[in-house]
N, C-alpha and C. Protein backbone atom coordinates (compact mmCIF):
# COMPACT_ATOMS: atom_id res chain seq x y z
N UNK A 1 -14.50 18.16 22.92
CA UNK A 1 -13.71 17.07 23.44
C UNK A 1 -13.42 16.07 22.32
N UNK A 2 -12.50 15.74 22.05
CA UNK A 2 -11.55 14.54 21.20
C UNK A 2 -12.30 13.20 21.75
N UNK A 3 -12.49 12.59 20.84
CA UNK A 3 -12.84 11.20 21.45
C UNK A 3 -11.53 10.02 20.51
N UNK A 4 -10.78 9.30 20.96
CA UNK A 4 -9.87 8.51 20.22
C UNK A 4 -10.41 7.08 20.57
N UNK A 5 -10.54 6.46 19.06
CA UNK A 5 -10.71 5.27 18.81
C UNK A 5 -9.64 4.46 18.87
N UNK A 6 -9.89 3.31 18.81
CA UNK A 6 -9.35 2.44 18.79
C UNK A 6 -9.51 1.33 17.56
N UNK A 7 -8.79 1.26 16.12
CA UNK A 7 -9.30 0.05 15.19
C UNK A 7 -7.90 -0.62 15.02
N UNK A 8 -8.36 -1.88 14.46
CA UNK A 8 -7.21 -2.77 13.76
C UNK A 8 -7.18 -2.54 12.34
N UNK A 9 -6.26 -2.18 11.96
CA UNK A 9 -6.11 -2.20 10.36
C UNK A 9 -5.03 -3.05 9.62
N UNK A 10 -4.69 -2.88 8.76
CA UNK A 10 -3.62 -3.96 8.16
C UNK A 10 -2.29 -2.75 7.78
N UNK A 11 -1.31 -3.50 7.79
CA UNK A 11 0.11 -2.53 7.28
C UNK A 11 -0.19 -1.59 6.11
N UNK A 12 -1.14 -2.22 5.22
CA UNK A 12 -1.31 -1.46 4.16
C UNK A 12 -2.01 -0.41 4.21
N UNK A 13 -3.35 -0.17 4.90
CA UNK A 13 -3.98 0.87 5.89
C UNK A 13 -2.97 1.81 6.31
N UNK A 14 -2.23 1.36 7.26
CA UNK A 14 -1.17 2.17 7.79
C UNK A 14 -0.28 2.80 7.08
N UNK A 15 -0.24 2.04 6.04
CA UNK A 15 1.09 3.13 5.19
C UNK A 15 0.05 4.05 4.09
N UNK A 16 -1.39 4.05 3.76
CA UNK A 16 -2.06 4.71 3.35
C UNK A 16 -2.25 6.03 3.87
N UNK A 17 -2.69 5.30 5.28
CA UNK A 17 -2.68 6.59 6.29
C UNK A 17 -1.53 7.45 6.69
N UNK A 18 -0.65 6.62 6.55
CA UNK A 18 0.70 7.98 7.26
C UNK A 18 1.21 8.62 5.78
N UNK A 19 0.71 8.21 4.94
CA UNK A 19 1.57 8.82 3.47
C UNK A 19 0.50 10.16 3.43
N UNK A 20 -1.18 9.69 3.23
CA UNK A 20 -2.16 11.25 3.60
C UNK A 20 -1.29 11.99 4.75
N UNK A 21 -0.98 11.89 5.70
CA UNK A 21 -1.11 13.06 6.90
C UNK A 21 0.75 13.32 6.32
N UNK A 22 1.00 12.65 5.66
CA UNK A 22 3.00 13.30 5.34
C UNK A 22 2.85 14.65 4.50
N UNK A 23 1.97 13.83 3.29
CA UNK A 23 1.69 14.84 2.61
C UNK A 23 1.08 16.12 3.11
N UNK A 24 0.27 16.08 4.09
CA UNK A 24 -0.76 17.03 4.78
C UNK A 24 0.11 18.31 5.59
N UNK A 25 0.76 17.29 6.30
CA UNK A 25 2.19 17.83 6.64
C UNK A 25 3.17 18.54 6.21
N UNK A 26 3.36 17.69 4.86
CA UNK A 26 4.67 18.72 3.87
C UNK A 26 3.90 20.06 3.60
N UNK A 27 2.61 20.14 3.27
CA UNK A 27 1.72 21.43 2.61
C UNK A 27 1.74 22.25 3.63
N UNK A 28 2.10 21.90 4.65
CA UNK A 28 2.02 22.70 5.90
C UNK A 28 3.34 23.33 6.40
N UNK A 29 3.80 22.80 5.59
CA UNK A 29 5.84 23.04 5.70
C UNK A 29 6.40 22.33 6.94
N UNK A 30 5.27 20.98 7.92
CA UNK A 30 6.04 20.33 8.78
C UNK A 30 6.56 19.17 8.39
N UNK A 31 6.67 18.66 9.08
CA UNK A 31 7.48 16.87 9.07
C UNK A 31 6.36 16.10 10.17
N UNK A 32 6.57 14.83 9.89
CA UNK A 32 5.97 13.35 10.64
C UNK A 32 6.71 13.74 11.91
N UNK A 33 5.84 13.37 13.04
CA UNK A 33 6.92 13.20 13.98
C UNK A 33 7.58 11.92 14.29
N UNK A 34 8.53 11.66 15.36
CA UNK A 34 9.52 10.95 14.38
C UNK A 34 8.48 9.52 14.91
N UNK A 35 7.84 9.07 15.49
CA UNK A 35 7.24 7.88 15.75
C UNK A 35 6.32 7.44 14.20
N UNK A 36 6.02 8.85 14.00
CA UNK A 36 5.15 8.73 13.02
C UNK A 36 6.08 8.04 11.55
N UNK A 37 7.23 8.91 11.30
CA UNK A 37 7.86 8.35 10.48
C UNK A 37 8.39 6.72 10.53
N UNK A 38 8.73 6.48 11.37
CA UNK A 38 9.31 4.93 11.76
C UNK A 38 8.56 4.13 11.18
N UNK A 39 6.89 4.67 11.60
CA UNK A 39 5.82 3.78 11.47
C UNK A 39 5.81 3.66 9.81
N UNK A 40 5.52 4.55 9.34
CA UNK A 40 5.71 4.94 7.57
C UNK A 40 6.69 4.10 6.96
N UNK A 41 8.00 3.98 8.10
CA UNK A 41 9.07 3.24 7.14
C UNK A 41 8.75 1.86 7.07
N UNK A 42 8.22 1.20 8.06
CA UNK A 42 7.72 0.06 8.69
C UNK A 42 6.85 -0.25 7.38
N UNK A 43 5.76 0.16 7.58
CA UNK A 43 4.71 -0.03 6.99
C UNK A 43 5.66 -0.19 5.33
N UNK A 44 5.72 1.16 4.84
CA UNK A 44 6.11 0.85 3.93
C UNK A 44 7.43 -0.27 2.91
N UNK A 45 8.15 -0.79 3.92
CA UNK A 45 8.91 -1.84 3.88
C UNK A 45 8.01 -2.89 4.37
N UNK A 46 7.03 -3.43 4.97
CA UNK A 46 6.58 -4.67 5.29
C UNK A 46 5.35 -5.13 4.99
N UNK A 47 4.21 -4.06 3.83
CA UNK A 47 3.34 -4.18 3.70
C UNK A 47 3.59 -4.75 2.66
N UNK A 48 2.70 -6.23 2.24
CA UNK A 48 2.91 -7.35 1.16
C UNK A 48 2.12 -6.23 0.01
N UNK A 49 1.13 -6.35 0.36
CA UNK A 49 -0.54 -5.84 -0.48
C UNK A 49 -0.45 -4.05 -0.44
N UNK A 50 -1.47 -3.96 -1.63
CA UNK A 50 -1.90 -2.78 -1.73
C UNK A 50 -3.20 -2.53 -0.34
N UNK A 51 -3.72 -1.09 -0.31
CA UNK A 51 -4.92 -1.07 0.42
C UNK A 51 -6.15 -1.90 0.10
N UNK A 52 -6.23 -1.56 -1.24
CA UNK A 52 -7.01 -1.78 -2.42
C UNK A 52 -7.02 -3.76 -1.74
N UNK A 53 -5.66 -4.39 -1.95
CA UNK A 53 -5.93 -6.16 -2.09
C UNK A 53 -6.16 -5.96 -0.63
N UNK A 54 -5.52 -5.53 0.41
CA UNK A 54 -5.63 -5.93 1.75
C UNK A 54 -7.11 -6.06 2.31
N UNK A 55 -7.87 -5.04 1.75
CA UNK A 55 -9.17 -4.94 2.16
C UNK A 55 -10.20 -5.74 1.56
N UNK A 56 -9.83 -6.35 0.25
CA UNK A 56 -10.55 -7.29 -0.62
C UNK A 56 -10.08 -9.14 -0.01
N UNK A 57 -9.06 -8.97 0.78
CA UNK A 57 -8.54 -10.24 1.31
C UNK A 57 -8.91 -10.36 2.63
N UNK A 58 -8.94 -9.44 3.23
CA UNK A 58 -9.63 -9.43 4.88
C UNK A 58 -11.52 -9.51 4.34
N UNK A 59 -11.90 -9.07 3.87
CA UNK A 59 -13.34 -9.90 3.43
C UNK A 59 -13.05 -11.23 2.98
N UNK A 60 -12.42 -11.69 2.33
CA UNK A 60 -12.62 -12.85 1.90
C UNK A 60 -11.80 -13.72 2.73
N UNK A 61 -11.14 -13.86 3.57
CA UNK A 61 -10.67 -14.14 4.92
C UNK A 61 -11.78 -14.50 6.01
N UNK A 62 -12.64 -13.21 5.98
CA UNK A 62 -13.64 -13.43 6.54
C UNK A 62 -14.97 -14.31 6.61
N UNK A 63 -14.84 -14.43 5.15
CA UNK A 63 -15.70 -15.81 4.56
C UNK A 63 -15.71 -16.68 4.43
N UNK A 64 -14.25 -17.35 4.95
CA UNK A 64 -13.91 -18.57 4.67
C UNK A 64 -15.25 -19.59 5.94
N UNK A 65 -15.56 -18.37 6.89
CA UNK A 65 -16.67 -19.62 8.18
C UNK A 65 -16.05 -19.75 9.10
N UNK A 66 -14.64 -19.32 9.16
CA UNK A 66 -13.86 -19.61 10.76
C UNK A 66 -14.21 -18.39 11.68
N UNK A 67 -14.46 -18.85 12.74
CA UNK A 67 -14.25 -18.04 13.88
C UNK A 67 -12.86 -17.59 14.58
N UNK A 68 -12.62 -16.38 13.36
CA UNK A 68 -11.85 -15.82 13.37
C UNK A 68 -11.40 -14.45 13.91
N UNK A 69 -11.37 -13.87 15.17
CA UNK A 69 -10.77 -12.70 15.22
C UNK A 69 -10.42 -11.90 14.51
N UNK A 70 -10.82 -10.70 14.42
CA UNK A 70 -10.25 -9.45 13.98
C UNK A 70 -8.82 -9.40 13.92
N UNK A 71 -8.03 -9.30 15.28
CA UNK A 71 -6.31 -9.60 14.87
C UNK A 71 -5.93 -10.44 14.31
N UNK A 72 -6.38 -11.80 14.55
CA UNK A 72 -5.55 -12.69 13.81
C UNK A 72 -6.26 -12.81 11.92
N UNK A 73 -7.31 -11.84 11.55
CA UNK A 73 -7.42 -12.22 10.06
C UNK A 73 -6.17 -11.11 10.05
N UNK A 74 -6.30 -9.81 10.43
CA UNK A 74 -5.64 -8.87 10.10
C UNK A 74 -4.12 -9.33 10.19
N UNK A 75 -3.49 -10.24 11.75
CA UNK A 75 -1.99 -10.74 11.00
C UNK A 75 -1.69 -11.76 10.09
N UNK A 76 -3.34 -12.35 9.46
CA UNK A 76 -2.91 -13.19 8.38
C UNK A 76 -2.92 -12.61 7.02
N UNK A 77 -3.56 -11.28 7.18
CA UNK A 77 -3.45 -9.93 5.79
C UNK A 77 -1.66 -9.70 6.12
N UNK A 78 -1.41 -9.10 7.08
CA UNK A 78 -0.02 -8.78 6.71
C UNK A 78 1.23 -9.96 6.64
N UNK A 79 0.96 -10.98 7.11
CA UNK A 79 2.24 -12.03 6.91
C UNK A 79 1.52 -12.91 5.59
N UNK A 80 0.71 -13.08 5.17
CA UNK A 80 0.43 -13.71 4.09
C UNK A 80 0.91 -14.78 4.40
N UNK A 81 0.60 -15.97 5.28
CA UNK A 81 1.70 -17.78 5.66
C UNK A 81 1.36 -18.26 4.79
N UNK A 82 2.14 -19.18 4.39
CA UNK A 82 2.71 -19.90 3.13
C UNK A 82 2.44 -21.55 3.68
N UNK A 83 2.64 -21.57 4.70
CA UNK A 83 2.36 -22.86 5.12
C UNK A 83 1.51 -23.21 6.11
N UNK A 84 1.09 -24.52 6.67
CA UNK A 84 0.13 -24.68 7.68
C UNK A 84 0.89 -24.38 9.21
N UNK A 85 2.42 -24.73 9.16
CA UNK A 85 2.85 -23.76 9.98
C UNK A 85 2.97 -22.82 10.33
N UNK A 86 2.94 -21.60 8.93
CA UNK A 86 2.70 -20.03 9.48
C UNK A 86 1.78 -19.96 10.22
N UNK A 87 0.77 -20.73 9.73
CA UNK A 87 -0.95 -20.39 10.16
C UNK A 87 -0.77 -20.68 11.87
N UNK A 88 -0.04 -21.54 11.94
CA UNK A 88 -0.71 -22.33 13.25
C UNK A 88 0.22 -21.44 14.22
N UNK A 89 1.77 -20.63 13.77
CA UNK A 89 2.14 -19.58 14.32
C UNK A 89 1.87 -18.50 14.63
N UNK A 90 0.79 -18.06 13.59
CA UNK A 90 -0.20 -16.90 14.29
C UNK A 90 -1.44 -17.31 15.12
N UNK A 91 -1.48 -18.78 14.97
CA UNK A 91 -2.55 -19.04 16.39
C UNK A 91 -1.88 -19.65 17.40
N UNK A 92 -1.31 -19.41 17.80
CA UNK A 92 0.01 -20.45 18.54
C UNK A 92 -0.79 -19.62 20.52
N UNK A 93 -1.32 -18.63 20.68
CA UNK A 93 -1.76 -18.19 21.79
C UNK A 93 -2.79 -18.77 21.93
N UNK A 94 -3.55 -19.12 20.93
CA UNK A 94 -4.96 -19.72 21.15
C UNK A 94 -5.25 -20.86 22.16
N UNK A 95 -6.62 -20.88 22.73
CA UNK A 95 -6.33 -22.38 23.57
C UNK A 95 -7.14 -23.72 22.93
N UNK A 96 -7.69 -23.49 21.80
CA UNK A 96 -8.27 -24.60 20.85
C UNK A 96 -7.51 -25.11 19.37
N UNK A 97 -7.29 -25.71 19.07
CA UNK A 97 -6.64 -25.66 17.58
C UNK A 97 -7.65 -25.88 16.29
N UNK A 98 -7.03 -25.05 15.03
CA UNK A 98 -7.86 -25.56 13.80
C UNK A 98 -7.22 -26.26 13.37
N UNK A 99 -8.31 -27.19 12.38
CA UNK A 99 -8.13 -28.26 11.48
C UNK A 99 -6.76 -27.98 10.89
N UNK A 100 -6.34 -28.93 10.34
CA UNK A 100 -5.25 -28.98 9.25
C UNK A 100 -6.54 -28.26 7.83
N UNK A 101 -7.27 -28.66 7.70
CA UNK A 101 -8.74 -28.29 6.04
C UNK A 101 -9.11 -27.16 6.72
N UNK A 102 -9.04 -26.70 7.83
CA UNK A 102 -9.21 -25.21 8.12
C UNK A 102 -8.21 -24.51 8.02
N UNK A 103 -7.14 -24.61 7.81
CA UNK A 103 -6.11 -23.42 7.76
C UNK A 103 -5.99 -23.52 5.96
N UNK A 104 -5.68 -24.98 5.58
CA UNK A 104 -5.51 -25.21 4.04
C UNK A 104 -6.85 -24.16 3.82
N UNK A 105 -8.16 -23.97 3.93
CA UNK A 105 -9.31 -22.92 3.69
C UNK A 105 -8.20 -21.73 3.88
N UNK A 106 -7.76 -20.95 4.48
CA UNK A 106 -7.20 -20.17 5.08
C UNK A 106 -6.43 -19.56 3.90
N UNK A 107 -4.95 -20.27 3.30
CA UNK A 107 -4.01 -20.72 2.95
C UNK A 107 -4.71 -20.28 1.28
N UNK A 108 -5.77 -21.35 1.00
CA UNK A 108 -5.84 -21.22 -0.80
C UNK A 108 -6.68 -19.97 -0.88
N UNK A 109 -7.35 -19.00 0.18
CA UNK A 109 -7.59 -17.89 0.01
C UNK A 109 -6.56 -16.78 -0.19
N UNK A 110 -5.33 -17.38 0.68
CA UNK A 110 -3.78 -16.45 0.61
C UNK A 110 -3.34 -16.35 -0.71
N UNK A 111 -3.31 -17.66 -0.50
CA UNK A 111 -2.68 -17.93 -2.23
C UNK A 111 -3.01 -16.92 -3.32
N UNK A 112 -3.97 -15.95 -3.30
CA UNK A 112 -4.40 -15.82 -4.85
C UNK A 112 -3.63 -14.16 -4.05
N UNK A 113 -2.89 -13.55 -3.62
CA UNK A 113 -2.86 -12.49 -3.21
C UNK A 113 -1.09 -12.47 -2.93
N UNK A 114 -0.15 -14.25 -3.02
CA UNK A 114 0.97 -13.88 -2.95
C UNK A 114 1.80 -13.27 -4.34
């Protein structure tokens, strides 16, 4: 029996992963199917970071001390916000707000990765 997980990863993950199984694929003489490809194009047009920075920035994301969610470090790996408005647009569902010196924490961790 198959058991399917469920993880969050970052765009850059994703275009890691669908480029292994393309290749896996071509050796096999098939093709992506086509969801699969979309995703590939996606990824690969919208991923800022390598795997390599994405995964070295979601740790250190993680360290900043905020009680931070898994999705929202991971959509602050792929949009990289530039301002205290991006930030507060990817928490914009939340029902508490952070500091203005909590997102700036946030922000000069981004910084070294735009």
């Amino acid at each position: 029996m198959n058991v399917i997980a469920e993880k969050n990863v970052t765009l850059a993950e994703v275009k890691n992963i669908l480029k292994d199984k393309k290749k896996e694929y071509e050796d096999a003489g098939k093709e992506l199917f086509y969801e699969q490809k979309r995703a590939y194009d996606h990824a690969t047009k919208a991923a800022k970071l390598s795997m390599k920075d994405a995964k070295k920035l979601v740790e250190e994301v993680k360290a900043v001390g905020l009680s931070l969610s898994e999705d929202q470090i991971i959509k602050i790996v792929d949009l990289l916000p530039e301002t205290v408005d991006d930030v507060r647009a990817i928490f914009a569902k939340e029902r508490f707000k952070y500091t203005e010196e909590d997102i700036t924490k946030i922000l000069d961790v981004v910084a070294h990765y735009r």
